[in-house]
C-alpha atoms as a PDB file:
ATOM      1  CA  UNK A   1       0.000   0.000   0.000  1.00  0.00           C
ATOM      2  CA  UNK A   2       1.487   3.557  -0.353  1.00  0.00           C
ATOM      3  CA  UNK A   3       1.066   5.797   2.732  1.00  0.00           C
ATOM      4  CA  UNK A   4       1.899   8.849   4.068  1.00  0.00           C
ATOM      5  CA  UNK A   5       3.030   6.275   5.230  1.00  0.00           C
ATOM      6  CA  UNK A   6       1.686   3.719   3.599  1.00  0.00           C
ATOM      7  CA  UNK A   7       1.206   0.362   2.546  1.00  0.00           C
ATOM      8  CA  UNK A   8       1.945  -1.279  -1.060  1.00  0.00           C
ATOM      9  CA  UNK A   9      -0.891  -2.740  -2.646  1.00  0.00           C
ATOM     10  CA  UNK A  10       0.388  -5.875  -4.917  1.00  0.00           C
ATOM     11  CA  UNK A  11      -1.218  -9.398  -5.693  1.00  0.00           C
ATOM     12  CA  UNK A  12       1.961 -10.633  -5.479  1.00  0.00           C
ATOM     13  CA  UNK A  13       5.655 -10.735  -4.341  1.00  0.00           C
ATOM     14  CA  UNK A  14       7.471  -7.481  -4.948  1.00  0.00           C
ATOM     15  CA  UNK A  15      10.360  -7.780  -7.574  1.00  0.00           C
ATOM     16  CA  UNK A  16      13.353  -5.136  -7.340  1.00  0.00           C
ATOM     17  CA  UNK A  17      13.231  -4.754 -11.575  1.00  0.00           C
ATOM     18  CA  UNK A  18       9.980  -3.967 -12.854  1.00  0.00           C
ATOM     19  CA  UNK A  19       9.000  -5.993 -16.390  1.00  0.00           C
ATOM     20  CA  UNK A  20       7.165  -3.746 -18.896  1.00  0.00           C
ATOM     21  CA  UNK A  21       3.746  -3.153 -17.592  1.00  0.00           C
ATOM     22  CA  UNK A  22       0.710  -4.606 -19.577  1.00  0.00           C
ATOM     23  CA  UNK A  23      -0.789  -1.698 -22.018  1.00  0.00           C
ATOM     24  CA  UNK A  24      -3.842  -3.458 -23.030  1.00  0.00           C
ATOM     25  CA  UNK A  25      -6.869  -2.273 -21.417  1.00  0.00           C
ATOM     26  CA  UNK A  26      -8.995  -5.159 -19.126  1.00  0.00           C
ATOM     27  CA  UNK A  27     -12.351  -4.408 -18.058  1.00  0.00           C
ATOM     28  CA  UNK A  28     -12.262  -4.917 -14.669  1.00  0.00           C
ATOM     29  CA  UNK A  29     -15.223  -5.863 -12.395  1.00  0.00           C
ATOM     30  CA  UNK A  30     -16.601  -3.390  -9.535  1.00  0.00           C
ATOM     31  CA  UNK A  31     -15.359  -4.142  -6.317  1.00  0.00           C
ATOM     32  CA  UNK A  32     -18.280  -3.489  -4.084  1.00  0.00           C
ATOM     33  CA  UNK A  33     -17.606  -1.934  -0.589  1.00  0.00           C
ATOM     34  CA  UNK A  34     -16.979  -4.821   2.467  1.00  0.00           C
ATOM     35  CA  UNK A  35     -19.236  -4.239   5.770  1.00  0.00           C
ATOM     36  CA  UNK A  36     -17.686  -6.200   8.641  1.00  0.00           C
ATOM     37  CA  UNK A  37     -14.346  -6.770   7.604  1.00  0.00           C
ATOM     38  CA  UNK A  38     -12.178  -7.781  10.621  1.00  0.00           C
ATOM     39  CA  UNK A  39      -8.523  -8.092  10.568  1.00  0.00           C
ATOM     40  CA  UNK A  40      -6.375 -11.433  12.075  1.00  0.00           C
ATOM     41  CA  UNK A  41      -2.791 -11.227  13.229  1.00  0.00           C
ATOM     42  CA  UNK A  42      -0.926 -13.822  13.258  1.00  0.00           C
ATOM     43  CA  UNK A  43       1.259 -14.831  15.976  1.00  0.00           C
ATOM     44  CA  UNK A  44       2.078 -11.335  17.248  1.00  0.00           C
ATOM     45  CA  UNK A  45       3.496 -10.647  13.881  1.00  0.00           C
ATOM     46  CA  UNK A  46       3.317  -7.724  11.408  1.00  0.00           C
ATOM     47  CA  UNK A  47       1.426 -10.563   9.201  1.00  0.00           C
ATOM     48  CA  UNK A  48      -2.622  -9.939   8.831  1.00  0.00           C
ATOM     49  CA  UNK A  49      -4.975 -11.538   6.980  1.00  0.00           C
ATOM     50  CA  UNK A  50      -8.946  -9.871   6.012  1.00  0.00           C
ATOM     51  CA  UNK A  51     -11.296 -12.896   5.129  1.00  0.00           C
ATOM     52  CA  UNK A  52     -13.530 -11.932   2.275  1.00  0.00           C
ATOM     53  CA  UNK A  53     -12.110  -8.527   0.893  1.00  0.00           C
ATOM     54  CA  UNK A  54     -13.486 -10.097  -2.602  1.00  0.00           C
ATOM     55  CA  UNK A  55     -16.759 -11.781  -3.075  1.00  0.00           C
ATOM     56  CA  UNK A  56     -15.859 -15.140  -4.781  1.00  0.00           C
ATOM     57  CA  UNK A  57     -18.075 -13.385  -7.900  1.00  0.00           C
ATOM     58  CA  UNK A  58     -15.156 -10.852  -7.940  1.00  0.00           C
ATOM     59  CA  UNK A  59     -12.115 -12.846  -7.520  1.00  0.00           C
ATOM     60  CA  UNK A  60     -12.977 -14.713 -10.594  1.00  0.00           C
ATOM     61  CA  UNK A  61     -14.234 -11.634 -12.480  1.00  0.00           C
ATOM     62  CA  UNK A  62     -10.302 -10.163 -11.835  1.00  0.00           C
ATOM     63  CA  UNK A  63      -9.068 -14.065 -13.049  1.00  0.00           C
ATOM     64  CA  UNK A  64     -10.835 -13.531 -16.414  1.00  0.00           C
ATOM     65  CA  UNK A  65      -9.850  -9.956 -16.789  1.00  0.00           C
ATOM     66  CA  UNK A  66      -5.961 -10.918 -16.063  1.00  0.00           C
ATOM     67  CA  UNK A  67      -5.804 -13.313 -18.552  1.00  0.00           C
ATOM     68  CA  UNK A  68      -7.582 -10.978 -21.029  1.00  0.00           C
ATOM     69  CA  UNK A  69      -4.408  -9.316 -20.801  1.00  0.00           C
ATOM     70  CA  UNK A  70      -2.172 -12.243 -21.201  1.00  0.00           C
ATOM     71  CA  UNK A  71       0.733 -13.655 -18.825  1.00  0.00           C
ATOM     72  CA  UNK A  72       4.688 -13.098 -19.346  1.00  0.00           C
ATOM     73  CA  UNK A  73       6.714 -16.091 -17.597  1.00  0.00           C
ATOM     74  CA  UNK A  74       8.582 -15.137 -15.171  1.00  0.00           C
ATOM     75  CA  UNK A  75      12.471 -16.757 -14.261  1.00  0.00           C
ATOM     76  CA  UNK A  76      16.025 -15.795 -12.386  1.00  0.00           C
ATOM     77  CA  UNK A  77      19.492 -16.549 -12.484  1.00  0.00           C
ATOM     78  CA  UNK A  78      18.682 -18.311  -9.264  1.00  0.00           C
ATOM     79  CA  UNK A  79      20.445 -17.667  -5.549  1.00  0.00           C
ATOM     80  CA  UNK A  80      23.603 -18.888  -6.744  1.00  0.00           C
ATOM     81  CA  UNK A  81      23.767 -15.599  -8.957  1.00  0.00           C
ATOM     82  CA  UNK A  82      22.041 -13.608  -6.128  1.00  0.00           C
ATOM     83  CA  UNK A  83      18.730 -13.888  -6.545  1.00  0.00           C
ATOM     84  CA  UNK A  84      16.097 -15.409  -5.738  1.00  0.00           C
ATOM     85  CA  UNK A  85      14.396 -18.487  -7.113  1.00  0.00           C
ATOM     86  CA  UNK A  86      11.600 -17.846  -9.438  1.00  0.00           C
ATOM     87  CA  UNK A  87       9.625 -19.940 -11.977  1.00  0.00           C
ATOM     88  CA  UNK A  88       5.642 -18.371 -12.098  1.00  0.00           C
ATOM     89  CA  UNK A  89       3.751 -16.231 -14.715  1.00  0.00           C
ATOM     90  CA  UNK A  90       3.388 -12.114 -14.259  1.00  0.00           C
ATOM     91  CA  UNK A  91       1.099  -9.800 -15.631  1.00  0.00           C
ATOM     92  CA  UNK A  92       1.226  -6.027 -14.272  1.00  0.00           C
ATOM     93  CA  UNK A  93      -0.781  -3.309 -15.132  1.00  0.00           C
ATOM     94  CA  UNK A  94      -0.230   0.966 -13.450  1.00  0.00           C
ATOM     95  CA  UNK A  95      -4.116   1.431 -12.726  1.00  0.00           C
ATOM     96  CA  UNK A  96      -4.385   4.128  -9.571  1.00  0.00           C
ATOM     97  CA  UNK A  97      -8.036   4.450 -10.566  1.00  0.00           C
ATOM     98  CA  UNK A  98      -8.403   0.087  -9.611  1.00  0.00           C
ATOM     99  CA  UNK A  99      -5.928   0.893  -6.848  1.00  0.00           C
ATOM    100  CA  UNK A 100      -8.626   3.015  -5.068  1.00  0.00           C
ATOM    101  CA  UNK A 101     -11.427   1.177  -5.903  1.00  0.00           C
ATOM    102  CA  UNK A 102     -10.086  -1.850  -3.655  1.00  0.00           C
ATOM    103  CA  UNK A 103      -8.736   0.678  -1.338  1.00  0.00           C
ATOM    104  CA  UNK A 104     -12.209   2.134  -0.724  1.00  0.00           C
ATOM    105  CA  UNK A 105     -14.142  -0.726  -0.713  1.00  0.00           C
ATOM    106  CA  UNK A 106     -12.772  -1.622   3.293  1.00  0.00           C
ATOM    107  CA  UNK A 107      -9.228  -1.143   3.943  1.00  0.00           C
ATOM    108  CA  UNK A 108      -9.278   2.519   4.438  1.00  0.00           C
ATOM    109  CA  UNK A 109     -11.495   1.640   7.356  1.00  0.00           C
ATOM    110  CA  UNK A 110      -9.785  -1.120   8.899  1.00  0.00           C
ATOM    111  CA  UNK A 111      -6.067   0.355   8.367  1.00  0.00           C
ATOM    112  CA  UNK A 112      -7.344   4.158   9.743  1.00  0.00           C
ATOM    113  CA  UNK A 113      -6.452   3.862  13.346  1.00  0.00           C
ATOM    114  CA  UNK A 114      -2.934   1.442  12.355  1.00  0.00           C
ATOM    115  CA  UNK A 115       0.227   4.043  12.251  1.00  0.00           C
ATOM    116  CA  UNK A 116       3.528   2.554  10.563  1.00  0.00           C
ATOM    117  CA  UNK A 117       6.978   5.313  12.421  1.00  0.00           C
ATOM    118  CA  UNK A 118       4.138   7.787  13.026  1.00  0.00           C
ATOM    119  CA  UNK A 119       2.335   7.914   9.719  1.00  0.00           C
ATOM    120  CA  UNK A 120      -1.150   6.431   8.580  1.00  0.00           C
ATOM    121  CA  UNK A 121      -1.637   4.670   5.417  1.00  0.00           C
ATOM    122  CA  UNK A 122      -3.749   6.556   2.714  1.00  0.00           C
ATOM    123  CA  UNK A 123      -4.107   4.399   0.217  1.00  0.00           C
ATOM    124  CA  UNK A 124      -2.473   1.654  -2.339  1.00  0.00           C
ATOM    125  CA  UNK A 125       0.743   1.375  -4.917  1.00  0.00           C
ATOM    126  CA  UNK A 126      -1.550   2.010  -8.117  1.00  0.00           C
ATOM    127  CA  UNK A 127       1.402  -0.968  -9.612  1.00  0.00           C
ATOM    128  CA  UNK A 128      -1.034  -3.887  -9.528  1.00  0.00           C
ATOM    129  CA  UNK A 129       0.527  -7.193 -10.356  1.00  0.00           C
ATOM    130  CA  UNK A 130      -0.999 -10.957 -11.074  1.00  0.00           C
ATOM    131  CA  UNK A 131       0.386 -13.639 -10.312  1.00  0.00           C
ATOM    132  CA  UNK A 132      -0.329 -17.624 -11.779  1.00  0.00           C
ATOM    133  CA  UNK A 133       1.541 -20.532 -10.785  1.00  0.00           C
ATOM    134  CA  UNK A 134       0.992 -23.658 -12.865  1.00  0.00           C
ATOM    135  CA  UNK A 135       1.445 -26.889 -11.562  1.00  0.00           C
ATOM    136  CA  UNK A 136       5.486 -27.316 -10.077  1.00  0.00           C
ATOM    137  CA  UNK A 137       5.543 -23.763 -10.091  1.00  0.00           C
ATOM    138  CA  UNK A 138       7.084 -21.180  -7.240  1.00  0.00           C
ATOM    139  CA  UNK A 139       8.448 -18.146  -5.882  1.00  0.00           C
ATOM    140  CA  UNK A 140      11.539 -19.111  -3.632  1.00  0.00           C
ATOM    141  CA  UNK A 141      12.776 -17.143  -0.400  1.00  0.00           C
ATOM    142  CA  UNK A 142      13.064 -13.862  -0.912  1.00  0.00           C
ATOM    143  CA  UNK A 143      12.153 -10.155   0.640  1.00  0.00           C
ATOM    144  CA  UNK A 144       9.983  -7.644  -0.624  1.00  0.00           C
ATOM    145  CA  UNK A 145      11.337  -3.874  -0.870  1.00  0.00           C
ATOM    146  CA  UNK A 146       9.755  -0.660   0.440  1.00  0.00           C
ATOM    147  CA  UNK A 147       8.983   1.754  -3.203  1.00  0.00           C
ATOM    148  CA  UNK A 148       9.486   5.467  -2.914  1.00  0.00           C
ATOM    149  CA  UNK A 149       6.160   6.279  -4.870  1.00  0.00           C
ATOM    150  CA  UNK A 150       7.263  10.583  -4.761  1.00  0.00           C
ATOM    151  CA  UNK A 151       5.687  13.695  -3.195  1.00  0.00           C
ATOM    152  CA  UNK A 152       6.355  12.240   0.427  1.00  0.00           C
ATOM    153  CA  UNK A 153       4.709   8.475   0.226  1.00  0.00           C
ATOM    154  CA  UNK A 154       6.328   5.370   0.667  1.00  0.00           C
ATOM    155  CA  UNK A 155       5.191   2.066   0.812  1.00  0.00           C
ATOM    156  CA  UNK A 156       5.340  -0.138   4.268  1.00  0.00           C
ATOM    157  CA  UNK A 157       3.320  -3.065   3.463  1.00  0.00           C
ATOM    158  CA  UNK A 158       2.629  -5.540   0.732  1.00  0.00           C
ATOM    159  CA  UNK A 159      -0.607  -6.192   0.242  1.00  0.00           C
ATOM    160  CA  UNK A 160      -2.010 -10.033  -1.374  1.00  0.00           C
ATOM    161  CA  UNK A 161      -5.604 -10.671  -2.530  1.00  0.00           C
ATOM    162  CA  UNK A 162      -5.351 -14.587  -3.662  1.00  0.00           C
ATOM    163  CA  UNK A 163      -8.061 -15.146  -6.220  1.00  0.00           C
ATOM    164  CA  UNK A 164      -8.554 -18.898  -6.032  1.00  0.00           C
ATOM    165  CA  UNK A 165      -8.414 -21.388  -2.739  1.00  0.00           C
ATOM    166  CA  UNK A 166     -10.069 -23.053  -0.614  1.00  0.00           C
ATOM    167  CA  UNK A 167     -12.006 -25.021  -3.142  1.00  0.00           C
ATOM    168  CA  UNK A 168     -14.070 -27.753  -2.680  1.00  0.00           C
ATOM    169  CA  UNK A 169     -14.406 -30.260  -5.101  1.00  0.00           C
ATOM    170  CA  UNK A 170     -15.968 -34.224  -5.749  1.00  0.00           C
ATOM    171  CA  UNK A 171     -12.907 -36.077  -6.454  1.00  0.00           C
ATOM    172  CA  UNK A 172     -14.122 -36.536  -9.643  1.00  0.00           C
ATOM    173  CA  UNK A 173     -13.236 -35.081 -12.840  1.00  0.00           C
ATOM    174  CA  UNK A 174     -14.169 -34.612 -16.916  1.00  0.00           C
ATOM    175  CA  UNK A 175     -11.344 -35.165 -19.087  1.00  0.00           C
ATOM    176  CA  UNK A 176     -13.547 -34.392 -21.794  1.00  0.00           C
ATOM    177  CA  UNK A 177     -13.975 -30.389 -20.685  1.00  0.00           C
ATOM    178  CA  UNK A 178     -11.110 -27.888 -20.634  1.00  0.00           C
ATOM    179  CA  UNK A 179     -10.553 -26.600 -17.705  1.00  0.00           C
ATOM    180  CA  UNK A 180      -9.031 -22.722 -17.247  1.00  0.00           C
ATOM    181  CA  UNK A 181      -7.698 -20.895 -14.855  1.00  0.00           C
ATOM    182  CA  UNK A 182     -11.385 -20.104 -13.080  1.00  0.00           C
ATOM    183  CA  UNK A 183     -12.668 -23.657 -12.613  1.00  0.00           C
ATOM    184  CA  UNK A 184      -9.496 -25.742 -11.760  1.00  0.00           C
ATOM    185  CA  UNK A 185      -9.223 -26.489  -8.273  1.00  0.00           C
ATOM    186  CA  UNK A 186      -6.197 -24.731  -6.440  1.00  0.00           C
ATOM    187  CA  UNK A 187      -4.047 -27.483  -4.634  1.00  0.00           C
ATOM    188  CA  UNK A 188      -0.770 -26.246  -2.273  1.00  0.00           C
ATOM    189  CA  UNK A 189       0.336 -22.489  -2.731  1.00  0.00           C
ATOM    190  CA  UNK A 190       0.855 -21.932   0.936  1.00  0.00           C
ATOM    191  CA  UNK A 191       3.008 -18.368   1.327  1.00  0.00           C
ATOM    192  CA  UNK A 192       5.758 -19.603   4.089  1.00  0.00           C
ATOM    193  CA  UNK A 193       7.570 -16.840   6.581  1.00  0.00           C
ATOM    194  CA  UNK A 194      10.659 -17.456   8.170  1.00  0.00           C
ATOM    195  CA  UNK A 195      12.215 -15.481  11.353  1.00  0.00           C
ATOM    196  CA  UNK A 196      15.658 -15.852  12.582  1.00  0.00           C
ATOM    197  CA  UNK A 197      17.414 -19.709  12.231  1.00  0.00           C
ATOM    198  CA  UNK A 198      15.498 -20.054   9.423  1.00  0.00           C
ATOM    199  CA  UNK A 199      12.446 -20.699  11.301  1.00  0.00           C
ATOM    200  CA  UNK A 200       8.867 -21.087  10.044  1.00  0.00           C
ATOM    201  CA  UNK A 201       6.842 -17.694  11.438  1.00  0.00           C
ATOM    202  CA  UNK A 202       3.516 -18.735   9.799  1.00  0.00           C
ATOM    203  CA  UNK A 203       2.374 -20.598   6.675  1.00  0.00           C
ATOM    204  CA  UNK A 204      -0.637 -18.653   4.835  1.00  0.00           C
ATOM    205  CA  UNK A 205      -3.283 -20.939   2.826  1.00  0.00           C
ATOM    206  CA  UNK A 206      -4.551 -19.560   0.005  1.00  0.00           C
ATOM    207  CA  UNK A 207      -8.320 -18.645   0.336  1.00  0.00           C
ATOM    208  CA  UNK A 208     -10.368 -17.497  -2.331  1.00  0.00           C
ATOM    209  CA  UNK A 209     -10.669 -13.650  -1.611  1.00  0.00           C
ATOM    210  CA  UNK A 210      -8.496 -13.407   1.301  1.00  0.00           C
ATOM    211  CA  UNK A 211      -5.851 -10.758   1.986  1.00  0.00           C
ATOM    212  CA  UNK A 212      -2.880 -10.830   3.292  1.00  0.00           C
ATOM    213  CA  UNK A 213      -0.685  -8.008   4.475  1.00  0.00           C
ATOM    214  CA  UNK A 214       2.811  -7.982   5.236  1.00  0.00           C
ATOM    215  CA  UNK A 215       5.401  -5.131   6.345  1.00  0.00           C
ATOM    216  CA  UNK A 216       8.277  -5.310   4.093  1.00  0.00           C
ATOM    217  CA  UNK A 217      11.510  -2.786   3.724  1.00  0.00           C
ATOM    218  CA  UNK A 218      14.209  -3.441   6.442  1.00  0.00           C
ATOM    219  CA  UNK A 219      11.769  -5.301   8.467  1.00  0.00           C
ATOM    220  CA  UNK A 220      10.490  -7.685   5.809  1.00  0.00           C
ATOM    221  CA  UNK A 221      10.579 -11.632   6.770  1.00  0.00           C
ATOM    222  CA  UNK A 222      12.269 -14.207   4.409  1.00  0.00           C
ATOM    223  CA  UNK A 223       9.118 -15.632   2.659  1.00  0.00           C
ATOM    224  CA  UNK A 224       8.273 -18.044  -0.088  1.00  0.00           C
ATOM    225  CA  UNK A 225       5.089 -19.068  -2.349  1.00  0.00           C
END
């Protein structure tokens, strides 16, 4: 989210080199305002989750709109070359109009009364990205930076909205139908933190609609997806 302070809105890990953003135009669903939206921490951690910041309608609505765009895949040179593990599919898109939309619709309320060195948060990083893993697919340990966004914000917090989880399905399936990114079930994609001795802090399940938040900059836990 950006702030004034702030927190970084992403639906995704941050990466220190931004990829050319996506120019083509999705139509993006309305994201209707949350009543009720309660915030967990975990573990006496700066690590939150908000159940339910996207209606299930919505999260599938921004699946369909992504891949109207199209996905780039996304590698490294790997830690041995200093960075990070990374084998997943990216599509980004500089929308601050979409940016406030999901801003407004709950988490100016629930982040009004949360101060970051003495500064509230006033809104989101208008850099949106999307993230797809395919099967085999991940994200290895890594940090996320804080992004100097300009005339006095900065951004404190990344901010993840997963778009498919928690699924529920028969067992049983129909090789005969395609299946895309909407109607597959989701199976793994846990986000793991790590603290000091390479310790696990928390492991996040995905959840379809859930947010999690995460402080990142000099305080930002070793994570992986």
């Amino acid at each position: 989210m950006e702030e004034a302070g702030t927190k970084k809105r992403k639906m995704g890990e941050r990466r220190a080199a931004d990829n050319k953003k996506a120019t083509t135009t999705a139509k993006w669903p309305v994201v209707k305002p949350k009543l009720n939206l309660q915030i967990r921490r975990l573990k006496d951690t700066d690590l939150f989750t908000v159940q339910n910041l996207f209606s299930a309608v919505e999260s599938r609505a921004f699946i369909k709109a992504a891949e109207s765009i199209g996905f780039e895949h996304q590698g490294s040179l790997g830690p041995t070359r200093g960075e990070a593990y990374r084998d997943n599919d990216r599509t980004s898109v500089n929308d601050p109009a979409l940016a406030d939309a999901i801003w407004q619709s709950g988490l100016s309320k629930l982040f009004s009364d949360i101060k970051i060195r003495g500064k509230v948060a006033v809104g989101l990083n208008p850099n949106i990205r999307f993230y797809r893993y395919k099967v085999g697919q991940r994200f290895g340990r890594h940090i996320d930076e804080s992004v100097d966004l300009g005339v006095g914000k900065r951004t404190h917090y990344t901010l993840l909205i997963y778009l498919s989880g928690g699924s529920k399905t028969n067992g049983k399936s129909d090789s005969s139908k395609q299946k895309d990114s909407v109607s597959e079930p989701l199976v793994g994609g846990e986000t793991v933190f790590y603290g000091s001795r390479n310790g696990v802090v928390a492991e996040v399940a995905p959840a379809e609609g859930m947010a999690l938040l995460h402080i990142h900059g000099d305080k930002c836990m070793l994570h992986e997806a």
